[in-house]
PDB file of N, CA and C in Angstrom:
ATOM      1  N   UNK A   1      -3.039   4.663 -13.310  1.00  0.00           N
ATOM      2  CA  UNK A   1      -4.096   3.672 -13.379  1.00  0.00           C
ATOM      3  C   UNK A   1      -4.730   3.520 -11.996  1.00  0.00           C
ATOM      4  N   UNK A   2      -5.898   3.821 -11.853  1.00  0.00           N
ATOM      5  CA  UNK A   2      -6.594   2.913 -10.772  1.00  0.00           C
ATOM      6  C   UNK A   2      -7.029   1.830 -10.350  1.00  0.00           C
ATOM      7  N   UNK A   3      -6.589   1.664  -9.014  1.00  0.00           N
ATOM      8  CA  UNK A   3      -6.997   0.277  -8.328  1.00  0.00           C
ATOM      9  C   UNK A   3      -7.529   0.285  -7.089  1.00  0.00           C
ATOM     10  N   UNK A   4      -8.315  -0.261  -7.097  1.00  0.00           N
ATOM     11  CA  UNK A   4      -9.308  -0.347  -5.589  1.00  0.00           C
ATOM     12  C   UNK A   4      -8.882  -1.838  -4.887  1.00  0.00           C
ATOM     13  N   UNK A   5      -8.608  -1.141  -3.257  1.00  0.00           N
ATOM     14  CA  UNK A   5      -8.059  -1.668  -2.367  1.00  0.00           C
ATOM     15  C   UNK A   5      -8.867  -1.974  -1.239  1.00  0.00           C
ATOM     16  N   UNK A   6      -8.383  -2.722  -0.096  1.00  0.00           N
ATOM     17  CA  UNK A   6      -9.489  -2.597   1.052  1.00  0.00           C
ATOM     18  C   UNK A   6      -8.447  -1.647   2.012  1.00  0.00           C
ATOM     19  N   UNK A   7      -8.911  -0.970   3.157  1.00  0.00           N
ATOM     20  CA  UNK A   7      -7.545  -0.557   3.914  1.00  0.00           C
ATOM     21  C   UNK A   7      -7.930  -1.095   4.988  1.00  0.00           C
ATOM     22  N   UNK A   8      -7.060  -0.884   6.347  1.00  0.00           N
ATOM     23  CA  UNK A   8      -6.868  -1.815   7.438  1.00  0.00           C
ATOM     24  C   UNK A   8      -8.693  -2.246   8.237  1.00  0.00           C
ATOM     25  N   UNK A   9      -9.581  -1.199   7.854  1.00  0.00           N
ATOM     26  CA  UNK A   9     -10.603  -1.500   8.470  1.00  0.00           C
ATOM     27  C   UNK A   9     -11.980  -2.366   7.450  1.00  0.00           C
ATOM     28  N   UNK A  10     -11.251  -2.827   6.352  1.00  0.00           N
ATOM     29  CA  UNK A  10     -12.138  -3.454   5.267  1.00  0.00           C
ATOM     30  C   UNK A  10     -12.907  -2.284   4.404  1.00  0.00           C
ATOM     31  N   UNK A  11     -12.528  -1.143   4.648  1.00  0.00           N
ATOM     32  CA  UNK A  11     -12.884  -0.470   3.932  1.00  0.00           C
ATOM     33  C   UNK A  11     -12.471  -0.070   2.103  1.00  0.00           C
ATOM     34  N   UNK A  12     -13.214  -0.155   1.028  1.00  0.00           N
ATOM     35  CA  UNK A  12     -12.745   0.368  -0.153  1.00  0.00           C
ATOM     36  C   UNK A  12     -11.539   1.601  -0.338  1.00  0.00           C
ATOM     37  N   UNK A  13     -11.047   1.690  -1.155  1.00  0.00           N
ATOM     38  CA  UNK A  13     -10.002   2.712  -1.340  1.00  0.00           C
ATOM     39  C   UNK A  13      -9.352   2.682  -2.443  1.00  0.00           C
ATOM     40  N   UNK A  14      -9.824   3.608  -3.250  1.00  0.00           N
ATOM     41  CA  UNK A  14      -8.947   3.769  -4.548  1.00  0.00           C
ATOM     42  C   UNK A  14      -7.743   4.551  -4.327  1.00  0.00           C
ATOM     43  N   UNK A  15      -7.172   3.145  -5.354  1.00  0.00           N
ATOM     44  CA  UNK A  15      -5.213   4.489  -5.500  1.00  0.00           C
ATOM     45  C   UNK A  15      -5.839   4.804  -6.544  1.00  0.00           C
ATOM     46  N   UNK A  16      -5.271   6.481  -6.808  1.00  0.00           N
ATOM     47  CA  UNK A  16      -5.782   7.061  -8.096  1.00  0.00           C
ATOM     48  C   UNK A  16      -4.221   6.738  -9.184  1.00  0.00           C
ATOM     49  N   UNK A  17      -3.104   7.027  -8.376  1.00  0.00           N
ATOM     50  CA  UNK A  17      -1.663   7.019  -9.627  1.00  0.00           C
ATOM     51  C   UNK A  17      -0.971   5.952  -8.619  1.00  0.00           C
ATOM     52  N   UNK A  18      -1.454   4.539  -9.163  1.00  0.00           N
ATOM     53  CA  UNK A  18      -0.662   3.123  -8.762  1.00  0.00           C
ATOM     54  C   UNK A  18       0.919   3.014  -8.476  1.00  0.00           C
ATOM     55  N   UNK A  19       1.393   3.896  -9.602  1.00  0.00           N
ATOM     56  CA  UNK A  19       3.448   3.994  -9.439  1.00  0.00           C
ATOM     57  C   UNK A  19       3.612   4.698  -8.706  1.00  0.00           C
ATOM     58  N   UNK A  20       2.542   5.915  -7.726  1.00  0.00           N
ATOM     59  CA  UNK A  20       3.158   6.738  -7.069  1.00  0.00           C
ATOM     60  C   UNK A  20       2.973   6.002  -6.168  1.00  0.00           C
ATOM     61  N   UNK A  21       1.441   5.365  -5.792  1.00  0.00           N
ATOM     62  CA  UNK A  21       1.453   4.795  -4.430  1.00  0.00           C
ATOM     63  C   UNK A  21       3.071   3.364  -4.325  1.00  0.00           C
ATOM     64  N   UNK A  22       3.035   2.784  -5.363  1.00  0.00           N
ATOM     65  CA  UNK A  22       4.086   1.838  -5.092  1.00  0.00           C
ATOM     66  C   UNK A  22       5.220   2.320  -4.462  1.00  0.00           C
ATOM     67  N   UNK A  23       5.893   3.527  -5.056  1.00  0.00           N
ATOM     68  CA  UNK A  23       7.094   4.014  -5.039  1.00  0.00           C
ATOM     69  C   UNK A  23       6.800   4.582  -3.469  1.00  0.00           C
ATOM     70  N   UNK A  24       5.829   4.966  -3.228  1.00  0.00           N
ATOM     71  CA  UNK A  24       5.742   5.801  -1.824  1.00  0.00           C
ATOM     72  C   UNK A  24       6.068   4.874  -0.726  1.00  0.00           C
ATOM     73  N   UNK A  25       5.406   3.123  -1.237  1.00  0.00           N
ATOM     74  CA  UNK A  25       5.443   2.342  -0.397  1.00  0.00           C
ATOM     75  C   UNK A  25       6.986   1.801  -0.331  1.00  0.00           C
ATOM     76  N   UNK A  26       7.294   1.726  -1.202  1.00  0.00           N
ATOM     77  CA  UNK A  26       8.789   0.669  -1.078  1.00  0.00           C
ATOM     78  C   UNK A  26      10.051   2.201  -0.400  1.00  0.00           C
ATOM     79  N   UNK A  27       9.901   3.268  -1.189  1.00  0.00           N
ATOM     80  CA  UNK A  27      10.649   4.376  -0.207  1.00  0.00           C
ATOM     81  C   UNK A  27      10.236   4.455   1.247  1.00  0.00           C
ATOM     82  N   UNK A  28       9.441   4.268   1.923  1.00  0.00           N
ATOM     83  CA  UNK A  28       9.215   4.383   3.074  1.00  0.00           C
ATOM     84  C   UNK A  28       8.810   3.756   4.061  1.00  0.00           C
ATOM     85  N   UNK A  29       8.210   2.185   3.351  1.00  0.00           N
ATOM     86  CA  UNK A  29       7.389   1.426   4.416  1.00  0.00           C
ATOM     87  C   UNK A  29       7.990  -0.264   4.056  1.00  0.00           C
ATOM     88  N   UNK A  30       9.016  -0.132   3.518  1.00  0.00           N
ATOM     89  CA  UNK A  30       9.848  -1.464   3.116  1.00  0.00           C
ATOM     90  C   UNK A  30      11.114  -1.444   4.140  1.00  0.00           C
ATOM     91  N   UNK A  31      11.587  -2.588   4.424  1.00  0.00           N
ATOM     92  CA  UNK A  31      13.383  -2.980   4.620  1.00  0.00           C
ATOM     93  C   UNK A  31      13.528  -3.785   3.980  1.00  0.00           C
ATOM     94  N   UNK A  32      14.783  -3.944   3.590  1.00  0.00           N
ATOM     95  CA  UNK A  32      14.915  -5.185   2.265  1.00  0.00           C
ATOM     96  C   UNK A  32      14.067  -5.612   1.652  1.00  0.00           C
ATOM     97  N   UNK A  33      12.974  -4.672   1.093  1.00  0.00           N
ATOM     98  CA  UNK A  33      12.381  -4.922  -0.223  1.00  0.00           C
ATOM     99  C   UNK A  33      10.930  -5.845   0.388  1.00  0.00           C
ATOM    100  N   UNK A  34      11.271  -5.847   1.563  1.00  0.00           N
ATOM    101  CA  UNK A  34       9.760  -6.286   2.515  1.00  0.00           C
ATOM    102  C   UNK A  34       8.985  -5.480   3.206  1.00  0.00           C
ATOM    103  N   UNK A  35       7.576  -5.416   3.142  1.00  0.00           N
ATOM    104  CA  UNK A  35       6.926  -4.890   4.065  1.00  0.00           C
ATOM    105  C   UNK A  35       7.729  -4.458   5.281  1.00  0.00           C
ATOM    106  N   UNK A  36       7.810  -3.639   6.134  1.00  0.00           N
ATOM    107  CA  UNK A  36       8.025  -3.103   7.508  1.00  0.00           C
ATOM    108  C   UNK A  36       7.332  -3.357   8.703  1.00  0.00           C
ATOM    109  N   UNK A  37       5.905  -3.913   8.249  1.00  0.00           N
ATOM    110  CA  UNK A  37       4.844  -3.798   9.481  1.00  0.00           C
ATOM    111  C   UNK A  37       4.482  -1.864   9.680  1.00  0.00           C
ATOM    112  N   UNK A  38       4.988  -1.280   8.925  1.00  0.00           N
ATOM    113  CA  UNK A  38       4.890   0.516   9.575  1.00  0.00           C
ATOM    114  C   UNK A  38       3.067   0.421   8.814  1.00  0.00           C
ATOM    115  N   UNK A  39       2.768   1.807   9.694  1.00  0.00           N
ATOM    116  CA  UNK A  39       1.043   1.864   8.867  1.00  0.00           C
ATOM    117  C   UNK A  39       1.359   3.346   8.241  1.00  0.00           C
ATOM    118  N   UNK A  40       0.821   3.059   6.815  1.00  0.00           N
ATOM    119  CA  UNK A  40       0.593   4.112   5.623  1.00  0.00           C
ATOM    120  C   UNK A  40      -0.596   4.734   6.048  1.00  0.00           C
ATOM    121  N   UNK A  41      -0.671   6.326   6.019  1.00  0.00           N
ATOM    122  CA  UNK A  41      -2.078   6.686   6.068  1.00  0.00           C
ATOM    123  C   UNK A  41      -2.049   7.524   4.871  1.00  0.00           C
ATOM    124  N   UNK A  42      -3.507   7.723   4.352  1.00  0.00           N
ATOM    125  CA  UNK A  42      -3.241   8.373   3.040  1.00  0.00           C
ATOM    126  C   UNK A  42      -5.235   8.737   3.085  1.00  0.00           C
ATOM    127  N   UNK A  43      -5.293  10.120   3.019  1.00  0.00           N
ATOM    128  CA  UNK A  43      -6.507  10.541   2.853  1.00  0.00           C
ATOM    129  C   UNK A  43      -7.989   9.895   4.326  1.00  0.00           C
ATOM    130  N   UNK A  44      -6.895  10.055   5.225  1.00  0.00           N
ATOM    131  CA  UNK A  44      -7.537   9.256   6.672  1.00  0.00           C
ATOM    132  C   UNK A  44      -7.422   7.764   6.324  1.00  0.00           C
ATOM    133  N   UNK A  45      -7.316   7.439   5.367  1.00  0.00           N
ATOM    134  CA  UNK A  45      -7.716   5.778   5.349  1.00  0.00           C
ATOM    135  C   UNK A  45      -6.086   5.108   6.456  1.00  0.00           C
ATOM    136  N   UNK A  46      -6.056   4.049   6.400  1.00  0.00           N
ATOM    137  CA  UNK A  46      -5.160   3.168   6.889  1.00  0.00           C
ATOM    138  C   UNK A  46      -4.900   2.048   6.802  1.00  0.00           C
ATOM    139  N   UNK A  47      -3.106   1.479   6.256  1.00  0.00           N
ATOM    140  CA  UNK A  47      -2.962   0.186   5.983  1.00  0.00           C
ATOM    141  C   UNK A  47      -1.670   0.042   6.587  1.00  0.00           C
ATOM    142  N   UNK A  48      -1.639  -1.526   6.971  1.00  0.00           N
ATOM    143  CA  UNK A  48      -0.300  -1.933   7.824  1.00  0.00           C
ATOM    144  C   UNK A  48       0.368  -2.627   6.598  1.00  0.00           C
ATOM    145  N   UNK A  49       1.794  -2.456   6.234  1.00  0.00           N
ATOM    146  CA  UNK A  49       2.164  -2.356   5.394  1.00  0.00           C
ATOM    147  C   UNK A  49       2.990  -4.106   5.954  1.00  0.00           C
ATOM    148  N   UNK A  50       1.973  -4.891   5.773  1.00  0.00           N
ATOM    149  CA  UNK A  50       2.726  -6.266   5.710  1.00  0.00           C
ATOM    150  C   UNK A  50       3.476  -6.671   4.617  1.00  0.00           C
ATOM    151  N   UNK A  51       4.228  -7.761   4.913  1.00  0.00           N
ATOM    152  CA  UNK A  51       5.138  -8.105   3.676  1.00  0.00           C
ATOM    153  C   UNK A  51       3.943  -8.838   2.563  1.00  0.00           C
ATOM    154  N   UNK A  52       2.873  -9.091   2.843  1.00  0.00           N
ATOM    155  CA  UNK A  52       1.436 -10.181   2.232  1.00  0.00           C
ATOM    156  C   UNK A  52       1.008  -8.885   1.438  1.00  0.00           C
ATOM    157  N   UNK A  53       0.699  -7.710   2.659  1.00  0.00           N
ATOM    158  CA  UNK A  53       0.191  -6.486   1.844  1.00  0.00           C
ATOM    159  C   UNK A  53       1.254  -5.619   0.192  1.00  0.00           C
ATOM    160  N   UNK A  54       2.364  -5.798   0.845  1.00  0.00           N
ATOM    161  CA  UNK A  54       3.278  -5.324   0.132  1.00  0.00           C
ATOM    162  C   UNK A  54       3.372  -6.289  -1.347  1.00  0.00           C
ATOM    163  N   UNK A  55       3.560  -7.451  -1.366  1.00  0.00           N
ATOM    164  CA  UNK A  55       3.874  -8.163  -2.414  1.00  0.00           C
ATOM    165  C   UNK A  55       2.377  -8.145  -3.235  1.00  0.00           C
ATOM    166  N   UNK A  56       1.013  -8.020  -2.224  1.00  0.00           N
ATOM    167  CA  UNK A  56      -0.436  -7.730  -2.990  1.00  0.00           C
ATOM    168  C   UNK A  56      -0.069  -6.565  -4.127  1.00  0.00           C
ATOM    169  N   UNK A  57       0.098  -5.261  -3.178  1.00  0.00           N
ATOM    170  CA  UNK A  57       0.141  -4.187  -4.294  1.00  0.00           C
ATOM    171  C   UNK A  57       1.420  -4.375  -5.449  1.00  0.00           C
ATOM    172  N   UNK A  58       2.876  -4.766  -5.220  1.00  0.00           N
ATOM    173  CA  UNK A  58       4.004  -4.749  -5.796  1.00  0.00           C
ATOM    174  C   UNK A  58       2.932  -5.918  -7.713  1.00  0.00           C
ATOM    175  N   UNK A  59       2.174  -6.279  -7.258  1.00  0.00           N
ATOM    176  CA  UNK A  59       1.379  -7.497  -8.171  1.00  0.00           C
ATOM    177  C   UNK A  59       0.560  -6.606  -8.869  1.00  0.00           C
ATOM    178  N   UNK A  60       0.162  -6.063  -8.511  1.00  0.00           N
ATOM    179  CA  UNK A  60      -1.031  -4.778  -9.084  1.00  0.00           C
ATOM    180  C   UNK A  60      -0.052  -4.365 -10.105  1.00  0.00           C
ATOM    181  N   UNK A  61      -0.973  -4.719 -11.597  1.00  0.00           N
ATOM    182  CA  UNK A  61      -0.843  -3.469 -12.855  1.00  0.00           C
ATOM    183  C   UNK A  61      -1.496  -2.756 -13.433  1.00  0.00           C
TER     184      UNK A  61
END
């Protein structure tokens, strides 16, 4: 499913497959199931993977 996002510079950004981006995020940019503060880059774009950002997308269906 797609969902359009802003990334760190207010820019638009579609996830094209939502469970992959989730799963990519919580395998790699979580500690205890929280944001990290680490930055995701994905197709040049860029997002700081706050715990605000994290629980935004974890909400996304």
């Amino acid at each position: 499913m797609r969902k359009i996002i802003k990334d760190d510079f207010g820019n638009d950004f579609i996830i094209e497959d939502l469970k992959m981006f989730k799963n990519h995020l919580t395998a790699f940019h979580t500690n205890q199931g929280r944001g990290d503060n680490s930055v995701h880059e994905e197709n040049g774009r860029y997002f700081t993977i706050t715990e605000e950002f994290y629980k935004k997308i974890m909400q996304l269906s």
